[in-house]
Protein backbone atom coordinates (compact mmCIF):
# COMPACT_ATOMS: atom_id res chain seq x y z
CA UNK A 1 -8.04 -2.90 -16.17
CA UNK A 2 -9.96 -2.45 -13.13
CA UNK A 3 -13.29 -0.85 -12.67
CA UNK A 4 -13.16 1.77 -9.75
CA UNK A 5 -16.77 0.76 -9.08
CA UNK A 6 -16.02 -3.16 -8.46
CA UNK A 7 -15.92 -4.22 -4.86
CA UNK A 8 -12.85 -3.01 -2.70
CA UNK A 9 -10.06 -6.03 -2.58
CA UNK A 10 -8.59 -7.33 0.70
CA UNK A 11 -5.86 -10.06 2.24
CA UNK A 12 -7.73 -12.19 5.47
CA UNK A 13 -4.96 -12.55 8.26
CA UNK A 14 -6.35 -14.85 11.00
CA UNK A 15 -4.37 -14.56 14.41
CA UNK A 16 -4.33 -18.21 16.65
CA UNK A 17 -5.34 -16.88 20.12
CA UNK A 18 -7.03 -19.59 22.31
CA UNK A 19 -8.56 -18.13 25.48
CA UNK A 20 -6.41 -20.21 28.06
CA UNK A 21 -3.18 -19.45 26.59
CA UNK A 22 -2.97 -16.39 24.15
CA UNK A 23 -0.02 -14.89 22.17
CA UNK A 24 1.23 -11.79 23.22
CA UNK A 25 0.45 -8.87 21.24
CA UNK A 26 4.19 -7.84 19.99
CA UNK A 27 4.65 -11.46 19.18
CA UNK A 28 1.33 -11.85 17.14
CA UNK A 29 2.23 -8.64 15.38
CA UNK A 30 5.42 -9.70 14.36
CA UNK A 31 4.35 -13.07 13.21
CA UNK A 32 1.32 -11.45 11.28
CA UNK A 33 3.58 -8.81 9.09
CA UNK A 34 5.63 -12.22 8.33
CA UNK A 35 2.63 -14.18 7.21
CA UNK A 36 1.94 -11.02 4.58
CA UNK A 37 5.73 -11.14 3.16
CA UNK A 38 6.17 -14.79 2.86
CA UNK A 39 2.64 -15.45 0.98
CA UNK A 40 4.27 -12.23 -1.30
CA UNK A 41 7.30 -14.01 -1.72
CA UNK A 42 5.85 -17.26 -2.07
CA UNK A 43 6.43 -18.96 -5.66
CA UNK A 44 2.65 -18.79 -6.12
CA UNK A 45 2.32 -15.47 -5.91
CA UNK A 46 5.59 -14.59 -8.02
CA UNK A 47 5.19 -16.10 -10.66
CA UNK A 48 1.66 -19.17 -10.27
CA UNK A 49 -1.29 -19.72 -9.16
CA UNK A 50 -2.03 -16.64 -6.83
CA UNK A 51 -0.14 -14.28 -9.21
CA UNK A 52 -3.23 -12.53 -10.39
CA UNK A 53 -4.94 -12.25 -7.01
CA UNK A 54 -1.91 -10.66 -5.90
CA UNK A 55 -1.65 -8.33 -8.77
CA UNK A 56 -5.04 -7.14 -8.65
CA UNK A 57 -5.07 -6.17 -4.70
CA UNK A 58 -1.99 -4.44 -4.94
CA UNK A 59 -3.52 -2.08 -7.88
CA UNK A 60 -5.57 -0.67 -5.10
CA UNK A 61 -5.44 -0.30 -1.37
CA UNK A 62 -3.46 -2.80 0.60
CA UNK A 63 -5.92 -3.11 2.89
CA UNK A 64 -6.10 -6.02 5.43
CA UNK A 65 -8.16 -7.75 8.21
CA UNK A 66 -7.33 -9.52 11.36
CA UNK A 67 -9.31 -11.83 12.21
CA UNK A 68 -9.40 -14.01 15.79
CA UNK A 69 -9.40 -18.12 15.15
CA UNK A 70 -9.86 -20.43 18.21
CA UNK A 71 -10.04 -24.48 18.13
CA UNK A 72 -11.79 -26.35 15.22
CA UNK A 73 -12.18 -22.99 13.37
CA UNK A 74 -8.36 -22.25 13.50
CA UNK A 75 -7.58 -25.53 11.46
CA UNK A 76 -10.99 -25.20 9.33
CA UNK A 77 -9.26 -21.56 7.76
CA UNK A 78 -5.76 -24.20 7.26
CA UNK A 79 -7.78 -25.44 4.28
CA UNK A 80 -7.96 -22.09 2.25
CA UNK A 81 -5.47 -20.78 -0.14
CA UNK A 82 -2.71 -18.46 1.98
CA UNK A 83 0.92 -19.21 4.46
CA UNK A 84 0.63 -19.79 8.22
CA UNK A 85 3.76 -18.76 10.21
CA UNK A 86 4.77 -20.07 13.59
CA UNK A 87 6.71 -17.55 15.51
CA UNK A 88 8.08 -17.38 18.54
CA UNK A 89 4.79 -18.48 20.54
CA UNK A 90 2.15 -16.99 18.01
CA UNK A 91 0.71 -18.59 14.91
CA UNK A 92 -0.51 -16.27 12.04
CA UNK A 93 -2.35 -17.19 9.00
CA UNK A 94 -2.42 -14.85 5.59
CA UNK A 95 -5.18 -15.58 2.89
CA UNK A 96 -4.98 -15.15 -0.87
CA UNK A 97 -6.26 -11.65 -1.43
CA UNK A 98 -9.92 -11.41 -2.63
CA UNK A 99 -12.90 -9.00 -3.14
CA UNK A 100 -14.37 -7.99 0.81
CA UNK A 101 -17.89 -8.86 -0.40
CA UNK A 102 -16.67 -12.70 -1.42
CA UNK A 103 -15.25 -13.79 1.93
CA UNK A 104 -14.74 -17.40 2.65
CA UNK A 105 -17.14 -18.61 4.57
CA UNK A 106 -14.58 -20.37 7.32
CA UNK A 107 -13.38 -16.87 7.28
CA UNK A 108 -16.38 -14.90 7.76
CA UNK A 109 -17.05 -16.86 10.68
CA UNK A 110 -14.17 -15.48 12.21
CA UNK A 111 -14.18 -12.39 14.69
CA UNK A 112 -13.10 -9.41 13.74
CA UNK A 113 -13.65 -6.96 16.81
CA UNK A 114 -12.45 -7.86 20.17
CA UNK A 115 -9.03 -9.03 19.23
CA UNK A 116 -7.05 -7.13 21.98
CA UNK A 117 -3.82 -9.05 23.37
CA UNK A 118 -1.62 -8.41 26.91
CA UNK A 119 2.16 -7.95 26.13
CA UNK A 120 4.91 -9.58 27.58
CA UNK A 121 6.26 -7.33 30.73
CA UNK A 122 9.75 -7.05 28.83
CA UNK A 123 10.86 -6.94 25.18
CA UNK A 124 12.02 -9.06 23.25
CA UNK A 125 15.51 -9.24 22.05
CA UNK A 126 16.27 -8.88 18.36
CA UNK A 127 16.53 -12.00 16.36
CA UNK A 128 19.56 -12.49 14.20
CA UNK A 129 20.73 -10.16 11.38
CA UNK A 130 19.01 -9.73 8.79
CA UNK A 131 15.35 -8.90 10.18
CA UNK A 132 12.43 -5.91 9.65
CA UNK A 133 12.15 -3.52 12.21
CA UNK A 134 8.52 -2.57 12.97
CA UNK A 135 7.76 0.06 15.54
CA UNK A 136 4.09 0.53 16.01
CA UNK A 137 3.07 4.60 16.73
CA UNK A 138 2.63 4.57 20.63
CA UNK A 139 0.59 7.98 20.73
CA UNK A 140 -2.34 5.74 18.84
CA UNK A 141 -4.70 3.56 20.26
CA UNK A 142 -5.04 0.29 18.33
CA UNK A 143 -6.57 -3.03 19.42
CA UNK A 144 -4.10 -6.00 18.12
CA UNK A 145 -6.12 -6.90 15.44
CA UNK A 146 -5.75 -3.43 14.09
CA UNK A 147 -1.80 -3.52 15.76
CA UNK A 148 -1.27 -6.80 13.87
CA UNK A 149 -2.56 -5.33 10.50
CA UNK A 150 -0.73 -2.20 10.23
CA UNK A 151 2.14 -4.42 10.84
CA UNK A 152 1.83 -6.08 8.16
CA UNK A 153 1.22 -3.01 5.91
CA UNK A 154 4.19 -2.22 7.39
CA UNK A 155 6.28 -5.22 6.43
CA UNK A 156 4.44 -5.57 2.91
CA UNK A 157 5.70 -1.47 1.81
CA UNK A 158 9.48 -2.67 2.97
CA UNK A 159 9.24 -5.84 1.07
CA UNK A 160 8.38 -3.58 -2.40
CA UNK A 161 10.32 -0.33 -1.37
CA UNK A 162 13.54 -1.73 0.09
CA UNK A 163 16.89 -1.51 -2.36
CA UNK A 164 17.19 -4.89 -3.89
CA UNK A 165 20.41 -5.67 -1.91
CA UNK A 166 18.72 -5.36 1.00
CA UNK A 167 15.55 -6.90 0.44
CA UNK A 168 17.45 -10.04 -1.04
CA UNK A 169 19.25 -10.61 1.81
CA UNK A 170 16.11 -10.41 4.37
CA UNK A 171 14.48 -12.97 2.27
CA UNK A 172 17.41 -14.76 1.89
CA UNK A 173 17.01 -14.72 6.26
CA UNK A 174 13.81 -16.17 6.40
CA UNK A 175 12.17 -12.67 6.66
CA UNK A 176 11.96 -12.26 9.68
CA UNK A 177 10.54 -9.48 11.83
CA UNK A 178 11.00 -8.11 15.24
CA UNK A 179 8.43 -5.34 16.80
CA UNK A 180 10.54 -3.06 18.57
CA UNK A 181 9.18 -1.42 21.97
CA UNK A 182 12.41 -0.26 23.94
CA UNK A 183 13.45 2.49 20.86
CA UNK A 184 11.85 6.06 21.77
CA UNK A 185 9.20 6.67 18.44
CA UNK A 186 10.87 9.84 17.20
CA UNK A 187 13.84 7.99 16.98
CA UNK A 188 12.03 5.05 14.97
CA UNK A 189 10.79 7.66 12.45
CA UNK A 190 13.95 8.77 11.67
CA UNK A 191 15.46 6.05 10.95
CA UNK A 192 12.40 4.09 9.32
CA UNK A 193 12.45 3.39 5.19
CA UNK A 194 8.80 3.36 5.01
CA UNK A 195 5.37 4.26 6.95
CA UNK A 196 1.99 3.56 7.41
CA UNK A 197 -0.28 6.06 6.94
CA UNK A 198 -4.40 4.59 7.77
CA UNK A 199 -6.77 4.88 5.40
CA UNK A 200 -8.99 5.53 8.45
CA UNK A 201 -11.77 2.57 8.21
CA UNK A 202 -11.56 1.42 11.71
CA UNK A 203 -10.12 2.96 15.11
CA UNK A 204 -8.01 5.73 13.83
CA UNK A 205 -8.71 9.11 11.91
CA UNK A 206 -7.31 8.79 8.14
CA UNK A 207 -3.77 10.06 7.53
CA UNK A 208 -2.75 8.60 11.11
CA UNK A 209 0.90 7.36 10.87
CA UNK A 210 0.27 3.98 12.99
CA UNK A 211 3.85 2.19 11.94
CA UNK A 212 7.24 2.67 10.48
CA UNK A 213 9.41 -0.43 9.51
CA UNK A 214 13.36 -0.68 8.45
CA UNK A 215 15.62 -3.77 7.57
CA UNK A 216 18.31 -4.49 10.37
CA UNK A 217 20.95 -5.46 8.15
CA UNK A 218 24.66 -7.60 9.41
């Protein structure tokens, strides 16, 4: 059992974006929200080491924090416990889960703020079948850092809420994920198996839908 009044839990994502040649924002969102499913999926956190961790964030809020990493402290954060993915032009790091008042100190030295990422002038096409779909709520200002977390917030409810089928066969894909940006937002809703409604800490009012996410399937 958890006490209500211990400190509020938290998973670390750290986004690679060097100043001379930076990710694009759909790209680092995408690769984020796979960094949070593949450190879920990962043997550790199924059934080893990180099991616990795991458990014990998801009892509460799912909340997460983007971080920006440039140079020597990008490969410092390589030493802690979590999965970096490598996607498509954007590297994305996700920590083990831990209390917000016991962050790492290679982490804490990372910026939060400020993390805000051009896109590329034309979408992306989809990757093979099967993939997430993650459309992020256009009506909403978000930075990327706060983009590339509700992404993965995103990704994370489709992981636990898809049919078993389904969900089997995206890991079974390398779960991948693909931000959409050429599908009209109503549109996304409708079809979307889960959504993201903010808690409201940072940038948007609480209750805000900011993303919806589906699974692509063959």
């Amino acid at each position: 059992m958890y006490d209500d009044h211990d400190p509020p839990w938290a998973m670390q994502l750290a986004v690679h974006a060097e100043k001379a040649a930076p990710p694009a924002h759909s790209t680092v969102c995408a690769t984020a929200a796979m960094a949070v499913v593949r450190l879920l999926t990962d043997p550790r956190a199924t059934g080893g080491e990180w099991r616990e961790p795991v458990s014990r964030w998801e009892s509460g809020r799912i909340r997460k924090v983007a971080r920006r990493a440039r140079g020597a402290r990008w490969q410092a954060v390589q030493e802690l416990p979590g999965v970096t993915v490598d996607h498509a032009g954007a590297q994305a790091r996700a920590f083990l889960p831990g209390p917000v008042t016991e962050v790492p100190p290679e982490l804490a030295k990372l910026q939060v703020a400020g993390l805000d990422l051009a896109d590329d002038e034309e979408p992306k096409p989809p990757p093979g079948r099967p993939y997430a779909a993650i459309a992020l709520n256009p009506h909403v200002a978000m930075s990327t850092g706060k983009a590339a977390a509700q992404s993965g917030h995103a990704a994370h409810l489709l992981l636990r809420r898809s049919a078993a089928a389904t969900r089997a066969a995206w890991l079974d894909a390398g779960l991948t994920v693909h931000l959409l940006r050429d599908v009209p937002w109503e549109e996304c809703v409708e079809r979307a198996t889960v959504a993201v409604r903010d808690a409201g800490f940072t940038e948007v009012p609480p209750g805000t839908m900011t993303a919806v996410a589906w699974i692509v399937s063959p």
